[in-house]
N, C-alpha and C. Protein backbone atom coordinates (compact mmCIF):
# COMPACT_ATOMS: atom_id res chain seq x y z
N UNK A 1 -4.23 151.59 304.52
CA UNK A 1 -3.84 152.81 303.82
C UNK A 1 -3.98 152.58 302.32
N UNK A 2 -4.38 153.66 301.47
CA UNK A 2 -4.94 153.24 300.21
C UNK A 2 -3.85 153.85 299.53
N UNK A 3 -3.28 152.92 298.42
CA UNK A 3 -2.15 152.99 297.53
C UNK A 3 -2.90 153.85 295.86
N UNK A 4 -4.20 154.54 296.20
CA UNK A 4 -4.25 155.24 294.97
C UNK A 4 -3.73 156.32 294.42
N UNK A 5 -3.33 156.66 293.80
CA UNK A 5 -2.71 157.76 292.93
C UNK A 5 -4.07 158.95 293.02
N UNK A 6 -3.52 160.23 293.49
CA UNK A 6 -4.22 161.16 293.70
C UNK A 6 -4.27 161.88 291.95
N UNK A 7 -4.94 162.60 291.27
CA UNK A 7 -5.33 163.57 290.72
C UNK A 7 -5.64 164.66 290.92
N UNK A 8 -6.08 165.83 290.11
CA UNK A 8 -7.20 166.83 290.58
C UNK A 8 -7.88 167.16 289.70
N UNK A 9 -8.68 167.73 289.72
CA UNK A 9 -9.24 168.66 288.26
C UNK A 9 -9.49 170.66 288.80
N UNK A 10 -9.79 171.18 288.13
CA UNK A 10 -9.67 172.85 288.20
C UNK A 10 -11.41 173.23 288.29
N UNK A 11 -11.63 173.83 289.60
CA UNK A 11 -12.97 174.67 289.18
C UNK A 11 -12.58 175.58 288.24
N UNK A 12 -13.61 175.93 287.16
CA UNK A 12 -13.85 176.54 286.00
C UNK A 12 -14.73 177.84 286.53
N UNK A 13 -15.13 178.47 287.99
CA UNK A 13 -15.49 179.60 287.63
C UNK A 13 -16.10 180.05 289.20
N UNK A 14 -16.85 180.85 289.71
CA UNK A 14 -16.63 181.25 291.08
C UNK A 14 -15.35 181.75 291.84
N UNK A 15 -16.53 182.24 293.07
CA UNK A 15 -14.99 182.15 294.18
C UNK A 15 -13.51 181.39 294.02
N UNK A 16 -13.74 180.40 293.90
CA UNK A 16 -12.72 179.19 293.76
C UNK A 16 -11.87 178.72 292.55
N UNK A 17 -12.51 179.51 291.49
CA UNK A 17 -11.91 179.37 290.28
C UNK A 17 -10.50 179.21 289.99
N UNK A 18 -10.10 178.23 289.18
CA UNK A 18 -8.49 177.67 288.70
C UNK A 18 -8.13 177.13 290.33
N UNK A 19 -8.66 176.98 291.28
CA UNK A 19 -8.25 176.23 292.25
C UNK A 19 -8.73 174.37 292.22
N UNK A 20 -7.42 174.01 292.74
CA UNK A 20 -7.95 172.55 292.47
C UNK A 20 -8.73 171.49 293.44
N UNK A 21 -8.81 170.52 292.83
CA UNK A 21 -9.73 169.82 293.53
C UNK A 21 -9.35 168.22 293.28
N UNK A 22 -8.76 167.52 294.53
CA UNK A 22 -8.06 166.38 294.68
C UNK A 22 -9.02 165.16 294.57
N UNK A 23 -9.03 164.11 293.61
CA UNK A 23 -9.44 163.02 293.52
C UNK A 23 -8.70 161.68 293.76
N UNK A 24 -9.12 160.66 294.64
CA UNK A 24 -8.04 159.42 294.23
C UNK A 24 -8.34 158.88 292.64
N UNK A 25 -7.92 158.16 292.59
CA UNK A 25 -7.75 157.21 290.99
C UNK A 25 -7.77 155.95 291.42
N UNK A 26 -9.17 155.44 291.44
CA UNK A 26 -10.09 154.96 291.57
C UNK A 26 -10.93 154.13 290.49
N UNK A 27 -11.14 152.89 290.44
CA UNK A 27 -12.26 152.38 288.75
C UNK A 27 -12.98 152.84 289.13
N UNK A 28 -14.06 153.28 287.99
CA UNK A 28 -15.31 153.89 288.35
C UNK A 28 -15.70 155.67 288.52
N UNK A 29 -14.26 155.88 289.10
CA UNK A 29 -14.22 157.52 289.73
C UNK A 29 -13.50 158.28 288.26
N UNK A 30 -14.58 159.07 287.76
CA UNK A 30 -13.81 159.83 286.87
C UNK A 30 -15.08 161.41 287.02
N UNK A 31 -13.95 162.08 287.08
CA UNK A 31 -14.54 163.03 287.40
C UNK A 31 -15.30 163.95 285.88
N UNK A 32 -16.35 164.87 286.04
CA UNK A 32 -17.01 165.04 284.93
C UNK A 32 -15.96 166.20 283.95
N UNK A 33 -15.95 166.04 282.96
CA UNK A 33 -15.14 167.03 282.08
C UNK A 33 -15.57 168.26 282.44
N UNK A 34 -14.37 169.55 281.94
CA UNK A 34 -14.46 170.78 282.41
C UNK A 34 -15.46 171.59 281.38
N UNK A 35 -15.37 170.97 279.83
CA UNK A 35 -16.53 171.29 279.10
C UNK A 35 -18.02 171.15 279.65
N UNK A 36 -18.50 169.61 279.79
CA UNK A 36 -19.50 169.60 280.04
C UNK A 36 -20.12 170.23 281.47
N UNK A 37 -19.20 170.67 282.54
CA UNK A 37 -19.75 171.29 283.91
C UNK A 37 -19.67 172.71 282.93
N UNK A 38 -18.56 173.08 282.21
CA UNK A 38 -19.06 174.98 281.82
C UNK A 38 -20.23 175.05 280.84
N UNK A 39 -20.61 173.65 280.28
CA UNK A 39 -21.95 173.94 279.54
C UNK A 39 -22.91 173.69 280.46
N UNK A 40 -23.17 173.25 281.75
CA UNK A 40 -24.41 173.19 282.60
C UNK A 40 -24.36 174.14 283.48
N UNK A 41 -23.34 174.61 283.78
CA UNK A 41 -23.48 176.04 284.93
C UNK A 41 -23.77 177.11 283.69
N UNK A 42 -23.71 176.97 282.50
CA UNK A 42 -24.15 178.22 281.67
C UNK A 42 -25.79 177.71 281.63
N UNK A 43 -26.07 176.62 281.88
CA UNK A 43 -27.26 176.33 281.26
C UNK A 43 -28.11 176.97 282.58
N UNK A 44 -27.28 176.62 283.89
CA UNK A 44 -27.77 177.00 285.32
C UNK A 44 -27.81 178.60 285.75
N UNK A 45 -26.81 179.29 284.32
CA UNK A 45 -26.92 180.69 284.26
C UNK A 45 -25.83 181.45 285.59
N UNK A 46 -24.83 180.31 285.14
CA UNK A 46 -23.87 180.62 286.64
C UNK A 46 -23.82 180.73 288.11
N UNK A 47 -24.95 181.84 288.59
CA UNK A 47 -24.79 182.31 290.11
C UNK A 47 -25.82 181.25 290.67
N UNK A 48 -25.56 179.95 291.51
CA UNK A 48 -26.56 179.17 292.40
C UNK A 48 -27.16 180.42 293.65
N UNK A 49 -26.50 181.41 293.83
CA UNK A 49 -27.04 182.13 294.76
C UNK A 49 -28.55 181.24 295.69
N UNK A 50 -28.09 181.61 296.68
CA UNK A 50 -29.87 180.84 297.61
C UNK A 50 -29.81 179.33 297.33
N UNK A 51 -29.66 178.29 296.16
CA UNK A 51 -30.25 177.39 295.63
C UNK A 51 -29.18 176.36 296.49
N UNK A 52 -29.96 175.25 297.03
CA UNK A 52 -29.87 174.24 297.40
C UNK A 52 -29.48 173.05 296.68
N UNK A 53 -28.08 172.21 296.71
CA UNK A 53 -27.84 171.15 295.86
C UNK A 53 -27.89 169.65 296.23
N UNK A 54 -28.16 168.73 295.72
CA UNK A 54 -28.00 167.55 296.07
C UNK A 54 -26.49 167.08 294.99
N UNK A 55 -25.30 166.26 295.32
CA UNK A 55 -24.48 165.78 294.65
C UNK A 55 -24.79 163.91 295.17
N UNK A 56 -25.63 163.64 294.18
CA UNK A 56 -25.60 161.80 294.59
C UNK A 56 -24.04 161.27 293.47
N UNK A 57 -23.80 160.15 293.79
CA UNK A 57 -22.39 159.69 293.46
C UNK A 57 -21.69 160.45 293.05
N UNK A 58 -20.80 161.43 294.39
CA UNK A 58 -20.13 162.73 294.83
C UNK A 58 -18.81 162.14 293.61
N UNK A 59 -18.79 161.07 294.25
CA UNK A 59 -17.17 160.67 293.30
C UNK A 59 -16.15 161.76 293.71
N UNK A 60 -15.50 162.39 292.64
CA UNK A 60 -14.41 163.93 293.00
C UNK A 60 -14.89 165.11 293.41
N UNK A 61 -16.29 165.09 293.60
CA UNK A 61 -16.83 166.63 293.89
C UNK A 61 -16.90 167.28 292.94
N UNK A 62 -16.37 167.26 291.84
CA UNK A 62 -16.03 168.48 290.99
C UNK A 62 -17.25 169.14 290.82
N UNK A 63 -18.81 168.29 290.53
CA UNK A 63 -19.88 169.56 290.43
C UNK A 63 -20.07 170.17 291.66
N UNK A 64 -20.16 169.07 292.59
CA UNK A 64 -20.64 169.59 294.06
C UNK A 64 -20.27 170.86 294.44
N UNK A 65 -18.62 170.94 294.30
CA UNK A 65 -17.62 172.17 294.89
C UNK A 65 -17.84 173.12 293.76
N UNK A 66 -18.17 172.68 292.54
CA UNK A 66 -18.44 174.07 291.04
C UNK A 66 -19.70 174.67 291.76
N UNK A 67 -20.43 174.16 292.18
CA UNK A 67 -21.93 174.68 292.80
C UNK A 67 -21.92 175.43 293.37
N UNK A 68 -20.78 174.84 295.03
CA UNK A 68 -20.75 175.72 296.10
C UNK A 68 -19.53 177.16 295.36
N UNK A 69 -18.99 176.70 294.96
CA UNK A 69 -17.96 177.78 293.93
C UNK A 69 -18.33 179.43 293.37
N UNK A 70 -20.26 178.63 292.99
CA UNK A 70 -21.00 179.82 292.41
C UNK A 70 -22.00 180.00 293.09
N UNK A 71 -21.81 180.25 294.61
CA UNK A 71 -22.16 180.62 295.67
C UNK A 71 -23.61 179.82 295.94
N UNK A 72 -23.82 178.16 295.59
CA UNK A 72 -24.73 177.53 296.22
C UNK A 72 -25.05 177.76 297.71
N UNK A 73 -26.16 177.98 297.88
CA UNK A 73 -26.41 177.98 299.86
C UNK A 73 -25.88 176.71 300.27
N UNK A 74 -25.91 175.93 299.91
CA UNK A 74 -25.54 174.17 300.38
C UNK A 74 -25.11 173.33 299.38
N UNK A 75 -24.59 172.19 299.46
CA UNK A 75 -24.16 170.95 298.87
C UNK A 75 -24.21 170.04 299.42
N UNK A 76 -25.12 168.80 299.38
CA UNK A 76 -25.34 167.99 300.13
C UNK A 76 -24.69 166.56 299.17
N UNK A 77 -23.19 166.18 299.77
CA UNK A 77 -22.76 165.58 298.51
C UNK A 77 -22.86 163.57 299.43
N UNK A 78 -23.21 162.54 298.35
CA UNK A 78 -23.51 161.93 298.99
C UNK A 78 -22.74 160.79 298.47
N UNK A 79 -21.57 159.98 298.78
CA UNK A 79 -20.46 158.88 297.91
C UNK A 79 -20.90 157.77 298.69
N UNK A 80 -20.45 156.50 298.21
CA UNK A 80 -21.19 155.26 299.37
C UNK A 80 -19.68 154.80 299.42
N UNK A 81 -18.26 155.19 298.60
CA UNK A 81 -16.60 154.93 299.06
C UNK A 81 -16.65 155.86 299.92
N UNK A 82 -15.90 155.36 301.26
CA UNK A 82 -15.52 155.98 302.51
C UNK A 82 -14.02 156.32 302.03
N UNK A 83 -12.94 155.71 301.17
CA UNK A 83 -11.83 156.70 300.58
C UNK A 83 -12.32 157.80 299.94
N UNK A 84 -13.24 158.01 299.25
CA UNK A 84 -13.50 158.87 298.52
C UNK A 84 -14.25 160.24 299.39
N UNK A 85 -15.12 159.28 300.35
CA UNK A 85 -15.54 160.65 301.25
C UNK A 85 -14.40 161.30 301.93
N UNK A 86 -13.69 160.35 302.21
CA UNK A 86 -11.97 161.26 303.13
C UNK A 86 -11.97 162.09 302.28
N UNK A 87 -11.61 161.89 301.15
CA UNK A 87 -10.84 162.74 300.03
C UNK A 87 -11.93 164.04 299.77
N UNK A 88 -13.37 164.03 299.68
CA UNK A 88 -14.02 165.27 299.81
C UNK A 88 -14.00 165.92 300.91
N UNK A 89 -13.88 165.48 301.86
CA UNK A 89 -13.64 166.47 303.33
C UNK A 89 -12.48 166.79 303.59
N UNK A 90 -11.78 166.26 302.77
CA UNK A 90 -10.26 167.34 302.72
C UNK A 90 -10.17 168.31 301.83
N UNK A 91 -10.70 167.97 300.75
CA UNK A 91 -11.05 169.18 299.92
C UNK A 91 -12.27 170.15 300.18
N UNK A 92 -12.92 169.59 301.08
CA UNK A 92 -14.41 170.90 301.63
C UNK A 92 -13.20 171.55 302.70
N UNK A 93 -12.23 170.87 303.39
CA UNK A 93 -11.55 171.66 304.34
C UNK A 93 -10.23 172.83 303.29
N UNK A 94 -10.09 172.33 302.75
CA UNK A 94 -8.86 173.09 301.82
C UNK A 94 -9.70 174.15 301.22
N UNK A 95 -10.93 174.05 301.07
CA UNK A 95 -11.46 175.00 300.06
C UNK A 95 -12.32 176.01 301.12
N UNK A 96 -12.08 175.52 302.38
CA UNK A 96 -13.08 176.39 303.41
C UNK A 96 -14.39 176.31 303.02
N UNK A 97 -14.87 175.12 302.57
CA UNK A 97 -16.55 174.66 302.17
C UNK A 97 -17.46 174.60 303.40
N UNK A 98 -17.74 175.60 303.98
CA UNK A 98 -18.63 174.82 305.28
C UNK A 98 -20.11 175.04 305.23
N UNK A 99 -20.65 174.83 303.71
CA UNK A 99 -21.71 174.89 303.28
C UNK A 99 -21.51 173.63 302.52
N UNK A 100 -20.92 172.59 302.71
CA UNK A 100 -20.74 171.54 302.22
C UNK A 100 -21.18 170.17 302.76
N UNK A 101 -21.68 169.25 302.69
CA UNK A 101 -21.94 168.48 304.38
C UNK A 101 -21.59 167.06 303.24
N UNK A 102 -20.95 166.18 303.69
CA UNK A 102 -20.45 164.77 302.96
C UNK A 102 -20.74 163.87 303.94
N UNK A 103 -21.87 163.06 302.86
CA UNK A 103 -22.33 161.72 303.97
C UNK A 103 -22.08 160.56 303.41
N UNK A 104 -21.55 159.65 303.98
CA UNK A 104 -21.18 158.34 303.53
C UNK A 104 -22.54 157.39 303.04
N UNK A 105 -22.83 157.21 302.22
CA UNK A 105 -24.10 156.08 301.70
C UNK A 105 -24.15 155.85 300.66
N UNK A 106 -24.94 154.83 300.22
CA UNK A 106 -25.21 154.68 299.00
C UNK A 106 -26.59 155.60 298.91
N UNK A 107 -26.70 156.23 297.48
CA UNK A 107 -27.83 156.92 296.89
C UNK A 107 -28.96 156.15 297.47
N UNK A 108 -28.87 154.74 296.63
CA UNK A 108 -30.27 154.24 297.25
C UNK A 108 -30.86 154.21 298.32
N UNK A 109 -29.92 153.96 299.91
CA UNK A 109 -30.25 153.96 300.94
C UNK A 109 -31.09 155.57 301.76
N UNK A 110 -29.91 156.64 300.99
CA UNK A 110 -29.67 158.26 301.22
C UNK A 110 -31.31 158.49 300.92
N UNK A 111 -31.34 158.05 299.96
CA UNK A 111 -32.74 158.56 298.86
C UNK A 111 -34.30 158.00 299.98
N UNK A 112 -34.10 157.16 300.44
CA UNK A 112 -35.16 156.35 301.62
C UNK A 112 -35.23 156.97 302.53
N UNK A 113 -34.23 157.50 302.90
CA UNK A 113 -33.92 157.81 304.38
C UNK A 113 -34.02 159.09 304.76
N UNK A 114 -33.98 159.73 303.70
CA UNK A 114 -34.22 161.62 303.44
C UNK A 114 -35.27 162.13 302.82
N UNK A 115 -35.89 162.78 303.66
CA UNK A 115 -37.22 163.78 302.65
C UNK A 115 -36.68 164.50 302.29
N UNK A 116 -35.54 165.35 302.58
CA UNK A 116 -35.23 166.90 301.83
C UNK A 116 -35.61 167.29 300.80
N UNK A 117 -35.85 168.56 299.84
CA UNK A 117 -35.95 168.82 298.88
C UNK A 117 -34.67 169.66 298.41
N UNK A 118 -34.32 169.50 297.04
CA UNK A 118 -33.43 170.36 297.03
C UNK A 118 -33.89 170.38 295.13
N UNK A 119 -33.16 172.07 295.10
CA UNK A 119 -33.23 173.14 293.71
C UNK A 119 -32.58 172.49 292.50
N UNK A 120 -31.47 171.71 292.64
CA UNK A 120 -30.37 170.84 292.38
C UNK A 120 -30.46 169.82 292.25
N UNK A 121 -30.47 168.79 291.51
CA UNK A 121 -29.87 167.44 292.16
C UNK A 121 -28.99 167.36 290.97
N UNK A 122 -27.54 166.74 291.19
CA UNK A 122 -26.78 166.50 290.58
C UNK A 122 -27.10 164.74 290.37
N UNK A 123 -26.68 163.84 289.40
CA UNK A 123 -26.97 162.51 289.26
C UNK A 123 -26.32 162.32 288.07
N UNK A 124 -25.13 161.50 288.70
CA UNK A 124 -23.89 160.72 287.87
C UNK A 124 -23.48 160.27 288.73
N UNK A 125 -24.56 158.43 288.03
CA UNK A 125 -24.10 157.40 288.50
C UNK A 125 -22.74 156.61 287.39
N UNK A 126 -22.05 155.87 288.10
CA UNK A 126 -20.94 154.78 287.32
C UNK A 126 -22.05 154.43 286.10
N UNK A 127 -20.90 154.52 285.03
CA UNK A 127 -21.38 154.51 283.63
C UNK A 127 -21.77 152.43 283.88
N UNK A 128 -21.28 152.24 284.50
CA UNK A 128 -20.86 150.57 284.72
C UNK A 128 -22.45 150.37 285.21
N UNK A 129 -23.03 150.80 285.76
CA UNK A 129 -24.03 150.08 287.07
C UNK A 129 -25.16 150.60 286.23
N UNK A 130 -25.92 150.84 285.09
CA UNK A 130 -27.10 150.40 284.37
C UNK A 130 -28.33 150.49 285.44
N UNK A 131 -28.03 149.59 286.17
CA UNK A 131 -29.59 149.65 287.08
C UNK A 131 -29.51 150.98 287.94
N UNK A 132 -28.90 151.91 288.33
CA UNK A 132 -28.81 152.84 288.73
C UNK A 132 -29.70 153.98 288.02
N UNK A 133 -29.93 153.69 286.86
CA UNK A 133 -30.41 154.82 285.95
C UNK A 133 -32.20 154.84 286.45
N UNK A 134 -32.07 153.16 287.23
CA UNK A 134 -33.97 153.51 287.56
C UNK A 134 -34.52 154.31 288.68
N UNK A 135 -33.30 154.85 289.74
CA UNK A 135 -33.17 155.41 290.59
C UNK A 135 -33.51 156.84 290.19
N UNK A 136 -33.55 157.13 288.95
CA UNK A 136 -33.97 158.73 288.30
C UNK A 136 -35.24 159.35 288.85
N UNK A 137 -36.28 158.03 288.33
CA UNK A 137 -37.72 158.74 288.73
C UNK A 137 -37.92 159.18 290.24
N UNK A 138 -37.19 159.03 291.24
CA UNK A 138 -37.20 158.59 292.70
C UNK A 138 -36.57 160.08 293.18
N UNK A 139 -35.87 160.39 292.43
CA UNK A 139 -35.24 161.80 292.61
C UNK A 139 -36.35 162.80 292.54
N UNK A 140 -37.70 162.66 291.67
CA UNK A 140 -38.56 163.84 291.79
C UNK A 140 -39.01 163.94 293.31
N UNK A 141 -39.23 163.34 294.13
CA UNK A 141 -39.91 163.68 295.33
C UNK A 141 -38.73 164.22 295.95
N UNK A 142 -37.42 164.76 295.73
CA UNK A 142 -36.16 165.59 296.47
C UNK A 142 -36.56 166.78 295.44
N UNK A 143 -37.04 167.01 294.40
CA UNK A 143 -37.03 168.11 294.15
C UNK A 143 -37.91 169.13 294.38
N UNK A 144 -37.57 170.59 294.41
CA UNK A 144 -38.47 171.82 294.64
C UNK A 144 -39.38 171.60 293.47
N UNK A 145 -40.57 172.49 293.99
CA UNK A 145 -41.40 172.99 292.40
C UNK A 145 -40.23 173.54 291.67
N UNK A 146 -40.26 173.25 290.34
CA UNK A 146 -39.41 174.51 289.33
C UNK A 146 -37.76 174.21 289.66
N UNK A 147 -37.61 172.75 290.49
CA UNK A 147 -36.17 172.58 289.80
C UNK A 147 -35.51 171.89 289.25
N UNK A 148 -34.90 171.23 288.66
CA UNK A 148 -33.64 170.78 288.39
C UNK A 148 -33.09 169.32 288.55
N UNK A 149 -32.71 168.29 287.69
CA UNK A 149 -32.16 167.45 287.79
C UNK A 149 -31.16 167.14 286.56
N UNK A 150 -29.48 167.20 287.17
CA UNK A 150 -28.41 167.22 285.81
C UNK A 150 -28.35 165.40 286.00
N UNK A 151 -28.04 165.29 284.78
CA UNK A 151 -28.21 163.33 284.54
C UNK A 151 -27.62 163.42 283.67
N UNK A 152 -26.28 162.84 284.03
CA UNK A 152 -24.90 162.05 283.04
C UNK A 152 -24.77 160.79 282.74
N UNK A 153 -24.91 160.59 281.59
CA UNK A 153 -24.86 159.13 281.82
C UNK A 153 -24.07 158.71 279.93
N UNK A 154 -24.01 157.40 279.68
CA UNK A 154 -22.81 157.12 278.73
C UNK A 154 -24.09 156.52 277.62
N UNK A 155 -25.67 156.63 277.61
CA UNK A 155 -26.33 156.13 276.92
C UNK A 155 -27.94 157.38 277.19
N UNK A 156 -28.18 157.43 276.17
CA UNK A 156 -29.32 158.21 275.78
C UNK A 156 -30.32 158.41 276.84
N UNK A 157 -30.50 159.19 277.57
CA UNK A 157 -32.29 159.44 278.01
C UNK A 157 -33.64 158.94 277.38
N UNK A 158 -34.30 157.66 278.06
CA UNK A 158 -35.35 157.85 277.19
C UNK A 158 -36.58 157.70 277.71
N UNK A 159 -36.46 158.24 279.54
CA UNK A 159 -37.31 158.18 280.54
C UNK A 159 -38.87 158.82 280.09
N UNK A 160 -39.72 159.12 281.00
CA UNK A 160 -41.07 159.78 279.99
C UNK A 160 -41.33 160.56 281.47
N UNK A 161 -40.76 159.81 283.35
CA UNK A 161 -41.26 160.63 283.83
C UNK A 161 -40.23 161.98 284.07
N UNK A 162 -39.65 162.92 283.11
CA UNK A 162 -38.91 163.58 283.48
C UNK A 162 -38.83 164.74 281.91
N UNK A 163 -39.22 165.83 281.66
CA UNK A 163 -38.89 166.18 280.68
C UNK A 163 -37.31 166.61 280.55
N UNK A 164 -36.89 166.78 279.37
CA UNK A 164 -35.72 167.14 278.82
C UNK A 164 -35.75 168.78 278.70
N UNK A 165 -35.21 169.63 279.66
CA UNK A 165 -35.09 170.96 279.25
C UNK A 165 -34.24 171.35 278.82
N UNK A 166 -32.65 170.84 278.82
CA UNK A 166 -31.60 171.01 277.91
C UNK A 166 -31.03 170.04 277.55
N UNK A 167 -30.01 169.48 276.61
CA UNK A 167 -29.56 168.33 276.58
C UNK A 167 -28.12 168.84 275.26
N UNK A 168 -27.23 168.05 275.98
CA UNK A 168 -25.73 167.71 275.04
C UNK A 168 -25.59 166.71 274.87
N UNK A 169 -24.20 166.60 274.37
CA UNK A 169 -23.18 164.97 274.12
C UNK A 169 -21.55 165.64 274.01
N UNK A 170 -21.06 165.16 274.86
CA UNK A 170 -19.36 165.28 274.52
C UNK A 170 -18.72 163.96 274.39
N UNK A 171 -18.45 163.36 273.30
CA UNK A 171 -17.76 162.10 273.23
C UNK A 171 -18.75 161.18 273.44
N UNK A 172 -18.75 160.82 274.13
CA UNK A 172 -19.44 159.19 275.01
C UNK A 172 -20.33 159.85 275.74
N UNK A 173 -20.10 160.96 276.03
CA UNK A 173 -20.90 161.30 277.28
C UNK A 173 -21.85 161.85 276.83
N UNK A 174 -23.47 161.97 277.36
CA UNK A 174 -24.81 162.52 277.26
C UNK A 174 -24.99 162.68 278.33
N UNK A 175 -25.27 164.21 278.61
CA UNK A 175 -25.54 165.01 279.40
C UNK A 175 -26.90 165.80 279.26
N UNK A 176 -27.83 166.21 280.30
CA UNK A 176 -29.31 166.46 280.72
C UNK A 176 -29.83 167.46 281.99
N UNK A 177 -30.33 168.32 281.28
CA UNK A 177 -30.85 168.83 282.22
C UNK A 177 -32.09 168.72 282.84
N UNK A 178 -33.00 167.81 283.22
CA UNK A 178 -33.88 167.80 283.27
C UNK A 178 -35.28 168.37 284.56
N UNK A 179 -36.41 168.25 283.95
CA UNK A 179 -37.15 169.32 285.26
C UNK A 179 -38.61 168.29 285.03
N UNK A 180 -39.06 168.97 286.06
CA UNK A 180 -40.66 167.85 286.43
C UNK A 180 -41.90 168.79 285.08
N UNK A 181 -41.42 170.01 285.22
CA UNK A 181 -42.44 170.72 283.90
C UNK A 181 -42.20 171.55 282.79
């Protein structure tokens, strides 16, 4: 039985809005600020309507469930902590997510093992794990023509196979929207 201290954080907008969303407290697990998700769902233009998501290192869900929130068709959220996946399938059950599907793996393995494509890919890896960031280019063959890859990370973008179509900074954090054209 795991002695972590639960949290939550607040979807910021959808169906689900000001409803919360339970995280353990966890090293490593910090869920993304409520600024930087309301500056990428503005950047995403709010309604996912139809659009398909990938969430790789799900961690708290918070984008995954903001996605499905603003009526994503799917969320395919993917954590390689099995506490942490409990903790999203109690919150896909509390939130009545059943456009939600939570699979236990690591990215790297998930990423081999799946052709899917998806409109979405969410990608925030642990600011800690550095080699994770080479796992970026690997994400274009999950994406549609014409979509989408958000990339959080605690140090600059300075990839070449991926253009930059929007880009912030809050604090420490650098945030990306990036697309194949």
């Amino acid at each position: 039985m795991s002695k972590n201290k639960k949290n939550s954080v607040k979807i910021i907008g959808g169906q689900w809005k000001r409803r919360n969303v339970s995280f353990l407290d966890k090293e490593g697990v910090r869920p993304t600020l409520g600024r930087v998700r309301e500056t990428l769902f503005n950047w995403l233009d709010q309604d996912l309507t139809s659009l398909s998501c990938l969430d790789l290192f799900a961690g708290t869900g918070a984008i995954g469930f903001e996605a499905l929130s603003r009526n994503a068709s799917s969320c395919l959220m993917v954590e390689k902590d099995r506490e942490n996946c409990e903790n999203l399938t109690k919150n896909k059950e509390t939130l009545g997510a059943t456009n939600a599907t939570i699979i236990n793996s690591t990215a790297e393995s998930f990423l081999k093992k799946n052709n899917e494509k998806f409109d979405i890919i969410f990608f925030d890896p642990p600011f800690s794990d550095t080699d994770l960031v080479k796992v970026l280019p690997e994400l274009i063959q999950h994406l549609v023509i014409g979509g989408f890859i958000y990339f959080e990370s605690d140090m600059k973008y300075e990839g070449s196979e991926l253009k930059v179509f929007k880009s912030s900074r809050a604090g420490q954090v650098y945030f990306y929207l990036l697309t194949t054209s």
